[in-house]
Protein backbone atom coordinates (compact mmCIF):
# COMPACT_ATOMS: atom_id res chain seq x y z
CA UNK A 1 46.54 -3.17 -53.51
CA UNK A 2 48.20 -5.90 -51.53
CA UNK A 3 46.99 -3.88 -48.08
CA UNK A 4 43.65 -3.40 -49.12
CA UNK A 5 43.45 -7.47 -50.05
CA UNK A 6 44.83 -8.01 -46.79
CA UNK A 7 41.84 -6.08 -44.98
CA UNK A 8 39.46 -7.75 -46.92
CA UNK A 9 40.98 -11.47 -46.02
CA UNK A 10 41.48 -10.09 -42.42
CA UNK A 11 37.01 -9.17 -42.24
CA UNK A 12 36.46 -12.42 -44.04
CA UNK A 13 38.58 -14.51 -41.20
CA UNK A 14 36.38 -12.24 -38.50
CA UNK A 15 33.43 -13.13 -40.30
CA UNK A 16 33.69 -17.00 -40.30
CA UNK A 17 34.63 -17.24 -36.95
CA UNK A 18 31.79 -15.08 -35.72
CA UNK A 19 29.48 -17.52 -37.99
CA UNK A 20 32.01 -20.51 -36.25
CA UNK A 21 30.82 -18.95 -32.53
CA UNK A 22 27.20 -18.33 -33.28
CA UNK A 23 26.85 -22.04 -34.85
CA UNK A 24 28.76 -23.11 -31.82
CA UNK A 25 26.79 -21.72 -29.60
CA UNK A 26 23.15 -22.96 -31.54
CA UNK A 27 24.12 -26.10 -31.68
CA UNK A 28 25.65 -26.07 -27.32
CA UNK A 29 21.64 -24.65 -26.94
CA UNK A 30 19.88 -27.58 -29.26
CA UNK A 31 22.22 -30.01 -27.39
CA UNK A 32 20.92 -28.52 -24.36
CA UNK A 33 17.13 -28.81 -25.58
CA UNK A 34 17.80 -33.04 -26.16
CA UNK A 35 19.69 -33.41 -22.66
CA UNK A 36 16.55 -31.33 -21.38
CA UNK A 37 14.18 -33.98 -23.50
CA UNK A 38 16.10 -36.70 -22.46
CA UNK A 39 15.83 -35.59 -18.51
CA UNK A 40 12.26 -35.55 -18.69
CA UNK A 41 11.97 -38.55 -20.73
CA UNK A 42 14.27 -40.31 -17.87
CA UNK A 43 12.19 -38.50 -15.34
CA UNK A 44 9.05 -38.29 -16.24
CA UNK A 45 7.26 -40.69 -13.45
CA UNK A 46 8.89 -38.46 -11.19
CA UNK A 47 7.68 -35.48 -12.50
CA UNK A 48 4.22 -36.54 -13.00
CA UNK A 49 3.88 -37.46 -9.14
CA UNK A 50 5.50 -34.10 -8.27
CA UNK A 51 2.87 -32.61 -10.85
CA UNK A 52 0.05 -34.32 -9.11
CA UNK A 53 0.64 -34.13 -5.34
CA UNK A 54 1.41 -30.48 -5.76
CA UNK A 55 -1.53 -29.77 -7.68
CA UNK A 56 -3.49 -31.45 -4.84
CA UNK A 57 -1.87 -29.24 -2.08
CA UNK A 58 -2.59 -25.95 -4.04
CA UNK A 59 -6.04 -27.16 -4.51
CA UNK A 60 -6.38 -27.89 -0.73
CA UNK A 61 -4.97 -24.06 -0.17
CA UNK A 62 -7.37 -22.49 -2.48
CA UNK A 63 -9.86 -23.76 -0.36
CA UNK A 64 -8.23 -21.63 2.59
CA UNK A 65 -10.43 -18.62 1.50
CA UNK A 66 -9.61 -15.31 3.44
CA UNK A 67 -12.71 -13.36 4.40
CA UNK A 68 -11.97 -9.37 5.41
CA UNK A 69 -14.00 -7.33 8.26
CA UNK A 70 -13.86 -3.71 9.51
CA UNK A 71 -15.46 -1.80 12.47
CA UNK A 72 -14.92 1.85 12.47
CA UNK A 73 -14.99 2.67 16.40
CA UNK A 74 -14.96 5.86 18.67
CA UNK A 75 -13.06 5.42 21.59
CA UNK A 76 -14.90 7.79 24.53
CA UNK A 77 -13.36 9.24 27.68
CA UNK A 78 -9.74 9.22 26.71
CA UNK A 79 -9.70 5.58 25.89
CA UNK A 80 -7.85 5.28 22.89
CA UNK A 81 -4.49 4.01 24.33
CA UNK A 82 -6.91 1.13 25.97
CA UNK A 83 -8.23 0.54 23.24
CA UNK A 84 -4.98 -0.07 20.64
CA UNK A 85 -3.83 -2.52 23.84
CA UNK A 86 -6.44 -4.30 24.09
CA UNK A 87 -6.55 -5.12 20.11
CA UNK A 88 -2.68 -5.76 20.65
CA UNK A 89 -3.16 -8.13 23.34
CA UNK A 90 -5.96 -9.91 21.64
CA UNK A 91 -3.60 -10.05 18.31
CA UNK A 92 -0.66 -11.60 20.37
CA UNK A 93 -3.26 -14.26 21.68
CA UNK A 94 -4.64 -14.98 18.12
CA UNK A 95 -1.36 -15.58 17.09
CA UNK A 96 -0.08 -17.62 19.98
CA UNK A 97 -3.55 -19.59 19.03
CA UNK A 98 -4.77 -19.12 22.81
CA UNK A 99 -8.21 -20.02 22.48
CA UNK A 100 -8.80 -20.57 26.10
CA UNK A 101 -8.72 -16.45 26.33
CA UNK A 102 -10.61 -16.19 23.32
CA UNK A 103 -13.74 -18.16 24.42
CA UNK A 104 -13.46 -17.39 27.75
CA UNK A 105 -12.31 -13.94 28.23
CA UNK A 106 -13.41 -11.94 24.81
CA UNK A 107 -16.28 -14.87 24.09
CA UNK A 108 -15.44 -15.99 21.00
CA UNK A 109 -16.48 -19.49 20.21
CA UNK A 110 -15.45 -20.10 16.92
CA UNK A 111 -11.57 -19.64 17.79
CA UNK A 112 -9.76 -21.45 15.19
CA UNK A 113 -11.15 -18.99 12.70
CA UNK A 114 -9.77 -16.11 13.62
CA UNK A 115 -6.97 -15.41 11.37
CA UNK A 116 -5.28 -11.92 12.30
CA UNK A 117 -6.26 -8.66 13.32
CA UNK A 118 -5.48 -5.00 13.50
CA UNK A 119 -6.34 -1.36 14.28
CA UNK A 120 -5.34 2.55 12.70
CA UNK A 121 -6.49 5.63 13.01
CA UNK A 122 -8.99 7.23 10.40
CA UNK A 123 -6.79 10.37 9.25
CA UNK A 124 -8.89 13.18 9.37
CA UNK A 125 -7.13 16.41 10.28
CA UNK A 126 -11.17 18.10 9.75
CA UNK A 127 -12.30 16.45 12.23
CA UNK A 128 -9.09 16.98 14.33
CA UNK A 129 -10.05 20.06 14.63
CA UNK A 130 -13.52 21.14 14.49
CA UNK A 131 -14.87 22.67 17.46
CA UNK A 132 -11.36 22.41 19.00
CA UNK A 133 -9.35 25.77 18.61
CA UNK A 134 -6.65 23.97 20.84
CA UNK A 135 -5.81 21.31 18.79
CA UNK A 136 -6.15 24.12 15.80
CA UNK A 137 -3.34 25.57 17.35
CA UNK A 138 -0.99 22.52 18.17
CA UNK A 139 -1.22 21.78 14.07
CA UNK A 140 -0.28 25.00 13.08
CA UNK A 141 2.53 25.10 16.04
CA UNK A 142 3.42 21.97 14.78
CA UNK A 143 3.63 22.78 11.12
CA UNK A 144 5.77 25.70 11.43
CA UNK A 145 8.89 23.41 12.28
CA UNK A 146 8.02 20.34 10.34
CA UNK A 147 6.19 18.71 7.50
CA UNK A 148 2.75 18.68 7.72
CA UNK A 149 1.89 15.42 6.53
CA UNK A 150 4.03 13.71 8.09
CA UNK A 151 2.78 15.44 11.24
CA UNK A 152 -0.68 14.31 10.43
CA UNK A 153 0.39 10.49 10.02
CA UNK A 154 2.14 11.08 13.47
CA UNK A 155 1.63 8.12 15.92
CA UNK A 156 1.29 10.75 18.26
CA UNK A 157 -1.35 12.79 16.81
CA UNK A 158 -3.20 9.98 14.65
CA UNK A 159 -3.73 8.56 18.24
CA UNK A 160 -6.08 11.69 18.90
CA UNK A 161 -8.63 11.64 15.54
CA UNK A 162 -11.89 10.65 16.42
CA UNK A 163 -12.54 7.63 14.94
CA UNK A 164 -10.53 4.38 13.87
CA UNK A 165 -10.50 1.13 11.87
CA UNK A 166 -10.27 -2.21 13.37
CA UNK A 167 -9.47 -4.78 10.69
CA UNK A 168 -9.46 -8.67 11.34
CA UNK A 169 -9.61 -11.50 9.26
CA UNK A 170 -11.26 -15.25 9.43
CA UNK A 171 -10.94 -18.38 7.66
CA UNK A 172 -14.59 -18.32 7.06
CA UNK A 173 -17.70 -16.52 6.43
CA UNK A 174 -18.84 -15.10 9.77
CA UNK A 175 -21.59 -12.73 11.33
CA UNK A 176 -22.25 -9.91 13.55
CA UNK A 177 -23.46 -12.30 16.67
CA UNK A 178 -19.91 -14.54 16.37
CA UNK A 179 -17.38 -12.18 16.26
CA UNK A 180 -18.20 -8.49 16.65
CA UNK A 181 -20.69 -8.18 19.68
CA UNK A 182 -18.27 -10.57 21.97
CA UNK A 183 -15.16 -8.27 20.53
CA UNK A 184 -16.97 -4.76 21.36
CA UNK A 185 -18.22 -6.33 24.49
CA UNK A 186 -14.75 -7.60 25.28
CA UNK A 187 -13.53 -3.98 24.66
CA UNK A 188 -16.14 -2.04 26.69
CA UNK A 189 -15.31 -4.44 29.42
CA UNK A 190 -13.86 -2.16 32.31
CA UNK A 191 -14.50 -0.87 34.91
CA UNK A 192 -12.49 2.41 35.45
CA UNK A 193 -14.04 3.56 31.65
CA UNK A 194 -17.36 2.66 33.21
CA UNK A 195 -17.30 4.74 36.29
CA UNK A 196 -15.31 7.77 34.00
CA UNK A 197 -18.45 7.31 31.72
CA UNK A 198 -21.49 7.50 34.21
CA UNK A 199 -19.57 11.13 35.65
CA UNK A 200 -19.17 12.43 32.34
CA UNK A 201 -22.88 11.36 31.57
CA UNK A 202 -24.14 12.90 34.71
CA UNK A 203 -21.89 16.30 33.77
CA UNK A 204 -24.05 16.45 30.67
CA UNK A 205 -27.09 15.83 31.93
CA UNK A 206 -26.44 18.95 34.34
CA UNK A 207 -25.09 21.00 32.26
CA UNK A 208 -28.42 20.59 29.39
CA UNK A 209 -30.19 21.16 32.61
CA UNK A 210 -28.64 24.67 33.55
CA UNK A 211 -28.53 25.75 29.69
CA UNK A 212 -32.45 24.56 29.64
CA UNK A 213 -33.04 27.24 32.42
CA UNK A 214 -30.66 29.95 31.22
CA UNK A 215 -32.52 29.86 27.88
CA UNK A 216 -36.29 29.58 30.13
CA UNK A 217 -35.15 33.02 31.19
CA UNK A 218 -33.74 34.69 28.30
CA UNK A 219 -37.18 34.01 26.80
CA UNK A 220 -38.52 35.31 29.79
CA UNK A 221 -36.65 38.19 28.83
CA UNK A 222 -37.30 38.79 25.98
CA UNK A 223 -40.89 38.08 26.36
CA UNK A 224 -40.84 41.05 28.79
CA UNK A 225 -39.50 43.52 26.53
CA UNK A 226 -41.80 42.42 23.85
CA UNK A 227 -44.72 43.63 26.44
CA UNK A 228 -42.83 46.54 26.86
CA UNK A 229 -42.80 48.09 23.10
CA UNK A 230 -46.12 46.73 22.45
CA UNK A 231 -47.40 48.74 25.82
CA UNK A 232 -45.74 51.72 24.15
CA UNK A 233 -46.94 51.40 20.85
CA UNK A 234 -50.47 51.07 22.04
CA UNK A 235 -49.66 54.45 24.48
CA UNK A 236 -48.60 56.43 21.58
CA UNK A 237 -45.13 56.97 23.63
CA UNK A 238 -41.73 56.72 22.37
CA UNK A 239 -39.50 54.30 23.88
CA UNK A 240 -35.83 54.91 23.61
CA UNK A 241 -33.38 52.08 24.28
CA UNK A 242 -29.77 51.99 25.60
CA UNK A 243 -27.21 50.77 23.64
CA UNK A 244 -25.98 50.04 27.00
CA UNK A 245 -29.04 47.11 27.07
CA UNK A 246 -26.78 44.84 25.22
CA UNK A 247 -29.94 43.17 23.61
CA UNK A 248 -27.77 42.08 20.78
CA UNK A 249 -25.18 39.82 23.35
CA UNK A 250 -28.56 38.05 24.68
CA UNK A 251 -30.17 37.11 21.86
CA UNK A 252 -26.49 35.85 20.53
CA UNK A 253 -26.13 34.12 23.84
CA UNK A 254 -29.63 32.30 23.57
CA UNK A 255 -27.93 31.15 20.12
CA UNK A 256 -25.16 29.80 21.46
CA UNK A 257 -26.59 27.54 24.26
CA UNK A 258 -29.59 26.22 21.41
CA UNK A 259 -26.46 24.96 19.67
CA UNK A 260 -24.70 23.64 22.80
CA UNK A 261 -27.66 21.89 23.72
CA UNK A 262 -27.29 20.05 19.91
CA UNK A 263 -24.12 19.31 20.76
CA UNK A 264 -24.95 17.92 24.36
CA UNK A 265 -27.47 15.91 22.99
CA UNK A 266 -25.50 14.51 20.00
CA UNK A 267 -22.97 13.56 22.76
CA UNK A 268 -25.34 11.51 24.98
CA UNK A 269 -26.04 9.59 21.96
CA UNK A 270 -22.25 9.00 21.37
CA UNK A 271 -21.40 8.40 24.57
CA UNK A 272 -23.30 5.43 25.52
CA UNK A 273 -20.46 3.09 25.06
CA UNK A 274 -16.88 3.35 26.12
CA UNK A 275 -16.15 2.15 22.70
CA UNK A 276 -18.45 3.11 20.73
CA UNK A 277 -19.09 1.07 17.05
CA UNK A 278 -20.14 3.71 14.16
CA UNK A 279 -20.68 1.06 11.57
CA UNK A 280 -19.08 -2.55 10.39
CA UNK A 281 -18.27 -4.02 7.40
CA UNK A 282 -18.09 -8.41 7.08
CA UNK A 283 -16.78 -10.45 5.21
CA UNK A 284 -14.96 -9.33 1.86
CA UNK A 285 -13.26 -11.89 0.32
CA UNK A 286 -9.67 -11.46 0.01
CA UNK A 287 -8.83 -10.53 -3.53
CA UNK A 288 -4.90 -11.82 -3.25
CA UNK A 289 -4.06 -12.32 -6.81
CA UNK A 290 -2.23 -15.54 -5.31
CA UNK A 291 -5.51 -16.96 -4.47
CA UNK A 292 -6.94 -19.56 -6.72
CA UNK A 293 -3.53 -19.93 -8.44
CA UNK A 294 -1.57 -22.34 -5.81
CA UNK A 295 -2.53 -25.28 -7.96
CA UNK A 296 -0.97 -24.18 -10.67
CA UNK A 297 2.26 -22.39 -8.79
CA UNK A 298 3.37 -25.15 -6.50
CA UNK A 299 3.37 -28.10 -9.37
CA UNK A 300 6.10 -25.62 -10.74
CA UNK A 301 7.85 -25.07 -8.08
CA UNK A 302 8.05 -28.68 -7.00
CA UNK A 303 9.18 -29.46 -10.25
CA UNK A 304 11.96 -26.39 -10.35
CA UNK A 305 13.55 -27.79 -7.01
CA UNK A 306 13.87 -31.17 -8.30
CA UNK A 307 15.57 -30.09 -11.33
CA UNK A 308 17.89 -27.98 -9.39
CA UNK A 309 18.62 -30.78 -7.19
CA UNK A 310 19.29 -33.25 -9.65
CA UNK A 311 21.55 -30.76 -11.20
CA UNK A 312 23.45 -30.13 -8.50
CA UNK A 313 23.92 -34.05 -8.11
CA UNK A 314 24.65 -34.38 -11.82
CA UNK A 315 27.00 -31.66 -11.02
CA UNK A 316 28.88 -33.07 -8.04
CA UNK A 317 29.20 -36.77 -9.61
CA UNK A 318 31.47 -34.58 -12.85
CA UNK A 319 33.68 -32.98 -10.45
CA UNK A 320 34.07 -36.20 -7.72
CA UNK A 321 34.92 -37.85 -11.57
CA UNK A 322 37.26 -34.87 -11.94
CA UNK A 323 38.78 -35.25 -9.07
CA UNK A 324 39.76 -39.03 -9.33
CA UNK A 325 41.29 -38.54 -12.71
CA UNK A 326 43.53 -35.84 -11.77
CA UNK A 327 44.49 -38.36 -8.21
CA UNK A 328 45.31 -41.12 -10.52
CA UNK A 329 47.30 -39.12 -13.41
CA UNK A 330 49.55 -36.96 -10.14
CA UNK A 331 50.19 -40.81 -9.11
């Protein structure tokens, strides 16, 4: 009896000084709810100017719209490491805020509104590809000793798709006539491209020309034979052909060049511009889920630093206290 009476005493001593602790601890947190009253209440002029100036300076940065733009581009005649250093050298001067360069050299007037910008390749392994058995074969050589996608993303191979995305951003609304004519002009501007682009023009041109007359004489051809059966038919002879004729391979052949001459034609239409712009999208306003919220952020967080601040005074003054007692009680 007397051991089981001494449990029960032993769980009622636990149990008032957990209900000690816990009332300990509510009242440490209410007296921490006045000294917070009171430190607004001794503050509060303070506070209100912090409230208002930094209400004013996230109001003056939500005015700071950011407006998004894309060109998707096709670099011609092996240009595409020109082309991702001429956007690098044209970021580095937007960033070192050279507008001198700007207006003079890429044409941009409106300098101060240029913000940032940027270019990537268009990952498309399809188009990689197509019509180009070669670079078939360095994927699949490639893929045999690595992963494929990261093989795809490859700096070195996303440098060879077709087509890629430059990104920049302004302060403002813009249009084509500001910013992108002067920047394509500023990137078709040289000379070596130029001269690499009237040869490889004139190499078309010659070659449409010879398939033009290599297809004028297969129809020839096959004109000639169609005179030929109907001469027979009309005889009431039998003509026998030769496998050996290989009328198959020259009607296939005929094919071919028809759909080379597409593709010849498709490329003179490309290949007009050393940089060639496929289509551009201006200004989408930058979604940032910080935008339009600064005015109500930085209030806070001019009032959170001040608090901390006057904490960590309130906090030095205890312990330079501290410190003097214990001084004076060692002497």
């Amino acid at each position: 009896m007397s051991q089981n009476s001494n449990n029960m005493d032993n769980q009622e001593i636990d149990l008032s000084i957990i209900s000690r602790k816990i009332g300990s601890a509510f009242e440490k947190f209410l007296t921490s709810i006045f000294k917070g009253i009171l430190f607004i209440k001794r503050n509060i002029t303070i506070i209100g100017i912090l409230f208002v100036v930094g209400f004013g300076i996230g109001v003056y940065l939500n005015q700071n719209d950011s407006y998004n733009h894309q060109i998707i581009v096709q670099p011609n005649f092996g240009s595409t490491d020109y082309l991702y250093a001429k956007i690098e050298l044209l970021n580095s001067k937007i960033e070192e805020k050279d507008t001198v360069f700007l207006k003079e050299v890429v044409g941009i007037k409106d300098t101060k509104n240029l913000k940032k910008i940027a270019i990537e390749p268009i990952l498309d392994i399809y188009k990689f590809v197509e019509n180009k058995p070669e670079n078939f074969d360095l994927i699949k050589l490639m893929a045999e000793d690595g992963d494929i996608e990261k093989i795809v993303k490859d700096k070195l191979t996303s440098k060879n798709y077709p087509f890629h995305l430059i990104s920049f951003s302004t302060k403002r609304v813009t249009n084509y006539e500001k910013t992108i004519k002067p920047l394509l002009e500023y990137l078709n501007d040289s000379e070596y491209y130029k001269i690499l682009q009237k040869q490889f023009l004139n190499n078309v041109r010659i070659k449409v020309i010879a398939n033009d007359t290599i297809i004028s004489q297969i129809d020839g051809f096959l004109n000639s034979m169609s005179n030929v059966v109907k001469g027979s038919q009309k005889s009431d002879k039998l003509v026998y052909y030769n496998e050996n004729t290989q009328l198959d391979e020259v009607i296939k052949t005929k094919d071919y060049l028809i759909k080379e001459q597409g593709q010849h034609r498709l490329e003179m239409v490309n290949l007009d511009k050393i940089i060639k712009e496929n289509s551009s999208t201006l200004n989408v306003k930058d979604k940032n889920i910080l935008l339009g919220t600064f005015k109500f952020i930085i209030p806070i967080v001019l009032i959170l630093i001040f608090v901390f601040i006057s904490l960590l005074i309130s906090f030095y003054k205890k312990q330079s206290i501290k410190l003097m007692n214990s001084q004076q009680t060692n002497n």
